[in-house]
N, C-alpha and C. Protein backbone atom coordinates (compact mmCIF):
# COMPACT_ATOMS: atom_id res chain seq x y z
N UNK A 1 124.21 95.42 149.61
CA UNK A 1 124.40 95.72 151.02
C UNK A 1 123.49 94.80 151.83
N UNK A 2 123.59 94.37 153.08
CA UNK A 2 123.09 93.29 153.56
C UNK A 2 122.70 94.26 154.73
N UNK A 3 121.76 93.95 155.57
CA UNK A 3 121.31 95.02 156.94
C UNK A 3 120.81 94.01 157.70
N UNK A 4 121.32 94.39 158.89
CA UNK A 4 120.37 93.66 160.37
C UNK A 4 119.87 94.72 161.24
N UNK A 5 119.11 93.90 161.85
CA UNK A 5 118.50 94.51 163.12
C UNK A 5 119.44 93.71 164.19
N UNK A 6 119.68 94.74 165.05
CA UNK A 6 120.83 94.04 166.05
C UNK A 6 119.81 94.62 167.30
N UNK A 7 118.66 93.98 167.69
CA UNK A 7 117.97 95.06 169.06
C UNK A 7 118.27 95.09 170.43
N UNK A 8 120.06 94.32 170.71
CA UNK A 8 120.82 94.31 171.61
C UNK A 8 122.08 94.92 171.37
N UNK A 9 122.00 95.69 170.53
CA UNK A 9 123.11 96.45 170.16
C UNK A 9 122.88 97.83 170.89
N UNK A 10 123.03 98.46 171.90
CA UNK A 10 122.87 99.96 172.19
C UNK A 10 123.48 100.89 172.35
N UNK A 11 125.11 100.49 172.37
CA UNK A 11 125.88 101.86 172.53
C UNK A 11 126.74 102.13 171.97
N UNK A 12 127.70 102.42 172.23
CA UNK A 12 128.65 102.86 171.07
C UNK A 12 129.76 101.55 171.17
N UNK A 13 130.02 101.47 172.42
CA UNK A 13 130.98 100.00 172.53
C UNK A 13 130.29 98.88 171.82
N UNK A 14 129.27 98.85 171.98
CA UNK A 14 128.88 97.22 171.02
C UNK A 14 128.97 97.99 169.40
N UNK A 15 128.66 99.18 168.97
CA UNK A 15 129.13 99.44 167.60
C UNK A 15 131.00 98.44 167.46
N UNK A 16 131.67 99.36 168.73
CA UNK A 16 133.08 98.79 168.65
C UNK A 16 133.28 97.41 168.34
N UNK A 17 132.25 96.75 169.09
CA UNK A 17 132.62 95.40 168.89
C UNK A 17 132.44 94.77 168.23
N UNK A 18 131.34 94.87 167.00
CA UNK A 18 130.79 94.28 166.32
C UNK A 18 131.87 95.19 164.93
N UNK A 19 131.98 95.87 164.93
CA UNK A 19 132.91 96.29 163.99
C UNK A 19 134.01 95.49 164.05
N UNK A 20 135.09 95.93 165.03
CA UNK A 20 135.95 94.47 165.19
C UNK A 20 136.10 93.16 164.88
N UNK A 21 134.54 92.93 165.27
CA UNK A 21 134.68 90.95 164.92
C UNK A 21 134.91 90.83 163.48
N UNK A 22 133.71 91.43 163.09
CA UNK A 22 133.43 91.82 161.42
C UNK A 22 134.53 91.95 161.14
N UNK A 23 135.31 93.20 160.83
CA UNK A 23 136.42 93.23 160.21
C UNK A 23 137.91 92.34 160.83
N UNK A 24 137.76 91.90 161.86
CA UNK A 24 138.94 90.53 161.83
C UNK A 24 138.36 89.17 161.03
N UNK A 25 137.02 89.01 161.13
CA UNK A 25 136.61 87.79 160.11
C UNK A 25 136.85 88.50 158.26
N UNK A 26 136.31 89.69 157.97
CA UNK A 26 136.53 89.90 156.81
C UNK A 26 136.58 91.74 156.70
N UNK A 27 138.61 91.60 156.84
CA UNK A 27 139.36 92.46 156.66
C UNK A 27 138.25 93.68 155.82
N UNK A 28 137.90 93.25 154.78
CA UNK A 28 137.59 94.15 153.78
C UNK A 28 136.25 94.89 153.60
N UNK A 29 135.46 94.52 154.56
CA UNK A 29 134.18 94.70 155.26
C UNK A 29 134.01 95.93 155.79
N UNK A 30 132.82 96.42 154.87
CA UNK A 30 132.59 97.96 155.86
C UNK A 30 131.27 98.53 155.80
N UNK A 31 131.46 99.03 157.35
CA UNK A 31 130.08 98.68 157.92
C UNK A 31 129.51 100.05 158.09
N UNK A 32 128.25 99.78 158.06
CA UNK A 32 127.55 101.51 158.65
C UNK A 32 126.72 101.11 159.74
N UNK A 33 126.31 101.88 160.62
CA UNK A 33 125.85 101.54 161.72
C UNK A 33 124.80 103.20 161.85
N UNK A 34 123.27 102.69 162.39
CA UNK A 34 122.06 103.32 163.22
C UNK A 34 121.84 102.95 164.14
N UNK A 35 122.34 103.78 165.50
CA UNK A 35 122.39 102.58 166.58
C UNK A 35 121.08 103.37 167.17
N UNK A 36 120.34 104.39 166.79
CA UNK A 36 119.04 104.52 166.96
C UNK A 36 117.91 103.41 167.10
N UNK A 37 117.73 102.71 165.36
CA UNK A 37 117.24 102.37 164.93
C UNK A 37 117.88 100.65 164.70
N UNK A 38 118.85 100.48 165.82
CA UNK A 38 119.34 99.26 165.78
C UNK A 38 119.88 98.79 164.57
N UNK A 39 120.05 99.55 163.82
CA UNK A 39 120.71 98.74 162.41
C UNK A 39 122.46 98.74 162.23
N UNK A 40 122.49 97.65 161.12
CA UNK A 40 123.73 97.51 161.00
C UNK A 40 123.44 97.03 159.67
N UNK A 41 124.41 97.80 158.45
CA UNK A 41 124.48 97.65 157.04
C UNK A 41 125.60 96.92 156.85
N UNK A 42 126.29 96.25 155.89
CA UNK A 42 127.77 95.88 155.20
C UNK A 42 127.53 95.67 154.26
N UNK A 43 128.89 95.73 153.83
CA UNK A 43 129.53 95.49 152.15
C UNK A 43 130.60 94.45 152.21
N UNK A 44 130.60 94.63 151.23
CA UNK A 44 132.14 93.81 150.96
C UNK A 44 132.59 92.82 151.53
N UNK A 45 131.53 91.72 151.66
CA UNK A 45 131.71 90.50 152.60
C UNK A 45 130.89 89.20 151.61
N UNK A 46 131.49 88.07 152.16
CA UNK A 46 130.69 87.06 151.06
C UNK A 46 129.70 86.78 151.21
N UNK A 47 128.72 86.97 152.52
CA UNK A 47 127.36 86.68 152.31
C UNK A 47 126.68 86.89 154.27
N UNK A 48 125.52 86.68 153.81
CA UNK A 48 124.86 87.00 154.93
C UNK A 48 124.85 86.46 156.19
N UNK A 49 124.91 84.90 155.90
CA UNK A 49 124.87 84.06 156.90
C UNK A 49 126.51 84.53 157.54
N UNK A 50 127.19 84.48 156.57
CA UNK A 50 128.99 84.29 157.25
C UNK A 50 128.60 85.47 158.22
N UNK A 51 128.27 86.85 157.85
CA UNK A 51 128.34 87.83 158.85
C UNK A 51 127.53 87.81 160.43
N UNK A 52 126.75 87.56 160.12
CA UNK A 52 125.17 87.06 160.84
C UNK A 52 126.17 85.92 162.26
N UNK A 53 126.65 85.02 161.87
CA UNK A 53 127.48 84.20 162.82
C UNK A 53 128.64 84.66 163.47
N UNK A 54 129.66 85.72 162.56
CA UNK A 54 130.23 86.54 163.19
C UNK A 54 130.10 87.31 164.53
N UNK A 55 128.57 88.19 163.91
CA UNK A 55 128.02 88.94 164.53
C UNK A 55 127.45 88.28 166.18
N UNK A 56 126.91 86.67 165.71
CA UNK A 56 126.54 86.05 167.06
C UNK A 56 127.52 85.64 167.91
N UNK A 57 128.85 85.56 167.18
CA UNK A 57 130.44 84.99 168.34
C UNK A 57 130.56 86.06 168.98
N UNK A 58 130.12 87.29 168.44
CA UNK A 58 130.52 88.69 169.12
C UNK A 58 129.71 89.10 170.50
N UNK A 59 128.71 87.66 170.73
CA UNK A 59 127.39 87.82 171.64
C UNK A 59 126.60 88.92 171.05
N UNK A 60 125.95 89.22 169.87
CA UNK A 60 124.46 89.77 169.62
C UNK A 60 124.03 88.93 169.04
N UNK A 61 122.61 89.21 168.71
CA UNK A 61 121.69 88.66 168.34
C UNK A 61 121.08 89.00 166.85
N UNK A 62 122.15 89.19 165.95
CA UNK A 62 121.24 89.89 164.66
C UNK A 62 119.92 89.43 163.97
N UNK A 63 119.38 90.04 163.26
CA UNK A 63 117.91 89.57 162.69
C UNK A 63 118.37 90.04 161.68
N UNK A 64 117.99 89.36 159.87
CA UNK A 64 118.55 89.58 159.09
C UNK A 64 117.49 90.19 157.94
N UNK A 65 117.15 91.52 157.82
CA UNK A 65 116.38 92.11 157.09
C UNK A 65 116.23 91.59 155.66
N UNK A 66 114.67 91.39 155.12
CA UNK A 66 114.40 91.55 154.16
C UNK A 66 114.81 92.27 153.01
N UNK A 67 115.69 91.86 151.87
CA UNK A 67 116.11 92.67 150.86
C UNK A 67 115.24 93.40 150.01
């Protein structure tokens, strides 16, 4: 599982959106979301960077946690 800190992520619509991008770049992708605690988990995707750039076309800013 791969996790970011998204600390421009705050409501439920940017959950929407960032779900969206994600899963139109990779259908098979699934995500959990703490929008407390700014996080954002995935699976099922080929790697960190691909999501991470996704995530920045979507306008946020992810930070890509330490495994």
């Amino acid at each position: 599982m791969i996790e970011f800190t998204v600390n421009d992520m705050s409501c439920n619509h940017c959950v929407g959106a960032i779900t969206k991008a994600v899963q139109a770049a990779f259908p098979q992708a699934r995500l959990e979301f703490d929008l407390a605690q700014h996080k954002v988990r995935v699976e099922d995707v080929p790697g960190a960077e691909e999501v991470k750039k996704v995530i920045e076309e979507a306008g946020y800013t992810p930070q890509l946690e330490a495994a």
